[in-house]
C-alpha atoms as a PDB file:
ATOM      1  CA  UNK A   1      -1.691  -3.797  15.066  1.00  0.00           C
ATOM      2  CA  UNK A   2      -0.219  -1.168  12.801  1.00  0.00           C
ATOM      3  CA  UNK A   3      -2.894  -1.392  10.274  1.00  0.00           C
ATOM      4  CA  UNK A   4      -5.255   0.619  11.952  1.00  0.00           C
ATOM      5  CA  UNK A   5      -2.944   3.921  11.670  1.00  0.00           C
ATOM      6  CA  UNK A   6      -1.840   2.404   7.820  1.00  0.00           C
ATOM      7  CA  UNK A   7      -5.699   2.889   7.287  1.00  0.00           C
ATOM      8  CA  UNK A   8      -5.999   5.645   9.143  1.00  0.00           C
ATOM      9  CA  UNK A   9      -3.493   7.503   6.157  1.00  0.00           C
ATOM     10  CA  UNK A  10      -5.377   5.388   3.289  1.00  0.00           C
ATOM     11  CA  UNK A  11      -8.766   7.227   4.454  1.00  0.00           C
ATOM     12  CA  UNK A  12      -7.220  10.532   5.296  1.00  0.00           C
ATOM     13  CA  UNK A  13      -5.395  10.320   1.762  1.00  0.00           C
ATOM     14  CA  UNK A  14      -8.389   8.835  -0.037  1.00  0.00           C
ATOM     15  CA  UNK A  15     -11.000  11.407   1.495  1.00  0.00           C
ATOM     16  CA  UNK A  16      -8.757  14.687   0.722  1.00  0.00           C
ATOM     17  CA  UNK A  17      -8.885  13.850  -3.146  1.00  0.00           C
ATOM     18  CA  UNK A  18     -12.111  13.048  -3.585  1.00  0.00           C
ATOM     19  CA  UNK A  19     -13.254  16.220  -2.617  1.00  0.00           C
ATOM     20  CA  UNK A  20     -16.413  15.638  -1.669  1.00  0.00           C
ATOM     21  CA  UNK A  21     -17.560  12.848  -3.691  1.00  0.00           C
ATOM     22  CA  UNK A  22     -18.089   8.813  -2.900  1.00  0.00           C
ATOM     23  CA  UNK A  23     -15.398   6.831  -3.240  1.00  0.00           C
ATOM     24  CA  UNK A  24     -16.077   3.139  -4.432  1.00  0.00           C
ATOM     25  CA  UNK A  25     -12.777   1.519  -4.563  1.00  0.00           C
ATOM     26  CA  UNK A  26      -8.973   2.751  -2.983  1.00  0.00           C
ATOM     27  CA  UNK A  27      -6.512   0.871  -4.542  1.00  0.00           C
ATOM     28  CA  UNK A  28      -2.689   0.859  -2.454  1.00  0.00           C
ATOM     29  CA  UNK A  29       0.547  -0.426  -2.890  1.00  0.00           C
ATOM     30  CA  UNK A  30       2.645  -1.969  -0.254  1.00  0.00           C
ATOM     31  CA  UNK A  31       5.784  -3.612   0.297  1.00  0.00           C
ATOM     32  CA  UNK A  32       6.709  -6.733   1.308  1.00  0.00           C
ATOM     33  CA  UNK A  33       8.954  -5.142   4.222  1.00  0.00           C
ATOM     34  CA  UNK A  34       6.345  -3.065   5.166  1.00  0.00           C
ATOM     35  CA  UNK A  35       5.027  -6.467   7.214  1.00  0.00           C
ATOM     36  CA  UNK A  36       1.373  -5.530   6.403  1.00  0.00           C
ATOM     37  CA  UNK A  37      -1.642  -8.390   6.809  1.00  0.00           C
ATOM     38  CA  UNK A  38      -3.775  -7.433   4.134  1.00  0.00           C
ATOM     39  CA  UNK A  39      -6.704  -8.984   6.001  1.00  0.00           C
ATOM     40  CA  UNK A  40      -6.217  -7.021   8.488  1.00  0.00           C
ATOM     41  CA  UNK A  41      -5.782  -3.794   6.776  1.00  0.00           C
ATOM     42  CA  UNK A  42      -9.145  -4.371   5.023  1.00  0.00           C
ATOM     43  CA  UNK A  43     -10.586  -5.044   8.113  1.00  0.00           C
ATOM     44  CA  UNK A  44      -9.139  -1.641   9.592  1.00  0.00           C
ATOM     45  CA  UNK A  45     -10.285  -0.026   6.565  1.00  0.00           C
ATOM     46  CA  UNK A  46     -14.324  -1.363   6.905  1.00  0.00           C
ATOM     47  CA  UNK A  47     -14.070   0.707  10.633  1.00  0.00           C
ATOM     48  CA  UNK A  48     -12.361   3.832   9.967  1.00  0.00           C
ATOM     49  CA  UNK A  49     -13.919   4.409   6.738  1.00  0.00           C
ATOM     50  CA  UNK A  50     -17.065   4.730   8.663  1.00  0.00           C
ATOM     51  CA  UNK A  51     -18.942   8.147   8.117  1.00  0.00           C
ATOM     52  CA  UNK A  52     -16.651   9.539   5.797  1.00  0.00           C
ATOM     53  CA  UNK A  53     -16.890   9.740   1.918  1.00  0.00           C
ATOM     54  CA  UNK A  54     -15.145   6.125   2.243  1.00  0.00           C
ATOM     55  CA  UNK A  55     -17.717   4.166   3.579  1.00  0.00           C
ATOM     56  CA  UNK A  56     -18.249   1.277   1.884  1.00  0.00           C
ATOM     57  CA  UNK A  57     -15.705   1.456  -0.844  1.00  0.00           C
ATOM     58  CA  UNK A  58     -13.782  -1.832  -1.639  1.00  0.00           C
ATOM     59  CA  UNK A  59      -9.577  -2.132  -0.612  1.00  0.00           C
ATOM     60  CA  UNK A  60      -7.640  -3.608  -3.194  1.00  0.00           C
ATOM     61  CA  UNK A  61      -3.885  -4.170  -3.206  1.00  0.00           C
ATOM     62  CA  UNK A  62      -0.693  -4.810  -4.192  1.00  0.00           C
ATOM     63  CA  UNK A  63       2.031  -6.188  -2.680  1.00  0.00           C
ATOM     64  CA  UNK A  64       5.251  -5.190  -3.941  1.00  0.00           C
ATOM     65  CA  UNK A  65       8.558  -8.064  -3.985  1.00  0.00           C
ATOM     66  CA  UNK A  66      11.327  -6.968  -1.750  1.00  0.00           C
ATOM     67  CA  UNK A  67      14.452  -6.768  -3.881  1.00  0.00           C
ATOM     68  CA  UNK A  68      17.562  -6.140  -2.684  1.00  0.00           C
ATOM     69  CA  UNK A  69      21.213  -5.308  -4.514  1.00  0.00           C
ATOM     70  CA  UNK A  70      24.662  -5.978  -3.393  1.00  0.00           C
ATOM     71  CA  UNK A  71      26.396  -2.983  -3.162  1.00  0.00           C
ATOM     72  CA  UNK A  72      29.995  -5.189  -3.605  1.00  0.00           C
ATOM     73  CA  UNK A  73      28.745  -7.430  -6.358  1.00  0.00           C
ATOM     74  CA  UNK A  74      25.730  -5.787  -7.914  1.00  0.00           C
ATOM     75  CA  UNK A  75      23.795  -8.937  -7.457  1.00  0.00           C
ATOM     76  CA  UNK A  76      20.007  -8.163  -7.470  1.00  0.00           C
ATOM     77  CA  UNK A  77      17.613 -10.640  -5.643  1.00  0.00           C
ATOM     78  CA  UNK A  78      14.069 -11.091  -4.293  1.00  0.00           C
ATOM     79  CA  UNK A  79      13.960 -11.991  -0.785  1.00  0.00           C
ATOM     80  CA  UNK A  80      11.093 -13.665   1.277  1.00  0.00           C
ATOM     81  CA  UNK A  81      12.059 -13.452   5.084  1.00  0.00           C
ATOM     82  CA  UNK A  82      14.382 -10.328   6.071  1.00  0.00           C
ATOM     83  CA  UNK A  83      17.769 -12.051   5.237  1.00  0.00           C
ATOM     84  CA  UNK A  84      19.953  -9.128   3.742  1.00  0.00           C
ATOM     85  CA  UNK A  85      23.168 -10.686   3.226  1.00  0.00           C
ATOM     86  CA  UNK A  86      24.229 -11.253  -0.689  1.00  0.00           C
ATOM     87  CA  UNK A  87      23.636 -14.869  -2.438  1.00  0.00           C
ATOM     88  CA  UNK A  88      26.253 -14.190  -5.004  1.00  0.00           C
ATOM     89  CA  UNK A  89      29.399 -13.179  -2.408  1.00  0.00           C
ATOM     90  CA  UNK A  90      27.913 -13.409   1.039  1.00  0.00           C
ATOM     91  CA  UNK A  91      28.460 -10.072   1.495  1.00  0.00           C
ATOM     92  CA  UNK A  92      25.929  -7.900   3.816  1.00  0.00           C
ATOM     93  CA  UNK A  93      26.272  -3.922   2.052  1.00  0.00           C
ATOM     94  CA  UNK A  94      22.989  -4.096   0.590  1.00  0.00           C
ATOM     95  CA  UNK A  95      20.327  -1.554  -1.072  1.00  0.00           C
ATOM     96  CA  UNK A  96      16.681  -1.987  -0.498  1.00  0.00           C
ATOM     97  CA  UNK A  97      15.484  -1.608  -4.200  1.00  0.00           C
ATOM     98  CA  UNK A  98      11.521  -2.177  -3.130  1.00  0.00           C
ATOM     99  CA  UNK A  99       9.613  -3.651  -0.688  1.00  0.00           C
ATOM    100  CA  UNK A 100       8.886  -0.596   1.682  1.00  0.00           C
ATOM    101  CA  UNK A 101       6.343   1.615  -0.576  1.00  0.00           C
ATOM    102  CA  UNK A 102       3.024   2.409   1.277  1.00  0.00           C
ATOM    103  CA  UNK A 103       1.088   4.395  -0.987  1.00  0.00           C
ATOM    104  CA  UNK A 104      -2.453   5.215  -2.707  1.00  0.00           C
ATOM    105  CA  UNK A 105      -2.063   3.843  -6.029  1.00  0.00           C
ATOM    106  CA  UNK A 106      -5.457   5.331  -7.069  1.00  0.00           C
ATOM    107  CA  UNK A 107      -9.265   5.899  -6.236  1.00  0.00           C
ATOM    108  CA  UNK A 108     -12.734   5.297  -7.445  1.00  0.00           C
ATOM    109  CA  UNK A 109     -15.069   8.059  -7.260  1.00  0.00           C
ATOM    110  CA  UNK A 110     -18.816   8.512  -8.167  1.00  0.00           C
ATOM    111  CA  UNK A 111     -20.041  11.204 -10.376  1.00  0.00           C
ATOM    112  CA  UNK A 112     -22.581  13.473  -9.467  1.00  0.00           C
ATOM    113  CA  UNK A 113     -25.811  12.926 -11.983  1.00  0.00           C
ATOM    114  CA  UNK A 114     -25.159  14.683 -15.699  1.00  0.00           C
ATOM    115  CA  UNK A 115     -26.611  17.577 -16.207  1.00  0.00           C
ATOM    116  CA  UNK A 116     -29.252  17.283 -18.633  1.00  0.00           C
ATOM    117  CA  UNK A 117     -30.349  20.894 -19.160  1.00  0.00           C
END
């Protein structure tokens, strides 16, 4: 299960920019070809967040469409299952436009207490 590592990076990513603080939330993107199980990403999350600056934040995602283009037609098209061969001409030069991002969209830290002096 490929998750583990996937949240392996979402940790490692999440814990070197938060420098030190709590995080409460890590928000990622993925795509569609990137044949993540989102329940079993969070799940991978909940163990290796463990002792780290991580633990107990909530995973949220996205998933992001997989879109293709023709490259002999210029037809664009969302796709489902990994079928990559043209609606419009039947041909099979395509372009992945999206549907393989992994990324850290964004984190939730805590501040420290304000200073009050």
């Amino acid at each position: 299960m490929h998750e583990f590592s996937i949240a392996s990076a979402v940790v490692d990513t999440a814990v070197r920019h938060a420098a030190g603080r709590h995080v409460t939330e890590v928000h990622v993107r993925f795509g569609r070809l990137r044949q993540v199980v989102p329940d079993s990403l969070e799940f991978a999350f909940g163990i290796v967040s463990r002792e780290t600056v991580c633990d107990g934040a909530k995973l949220s995602w996205e998933v992001v469409p997989a879109r293709l283009r023709c490259t002999g037609c210029a037809h664009e098209w969302e796709i489902e299952l990994p079928a990559f061969r043209c609606p419009g001409c039947g041909g099979a030069a395509v372009t992945v436009l999206s549907g393989e991002e992994l990324e850290v969209e964004s984190i939730e830290v805590e501040e420290g207490a304000a200073c009050i002096a």
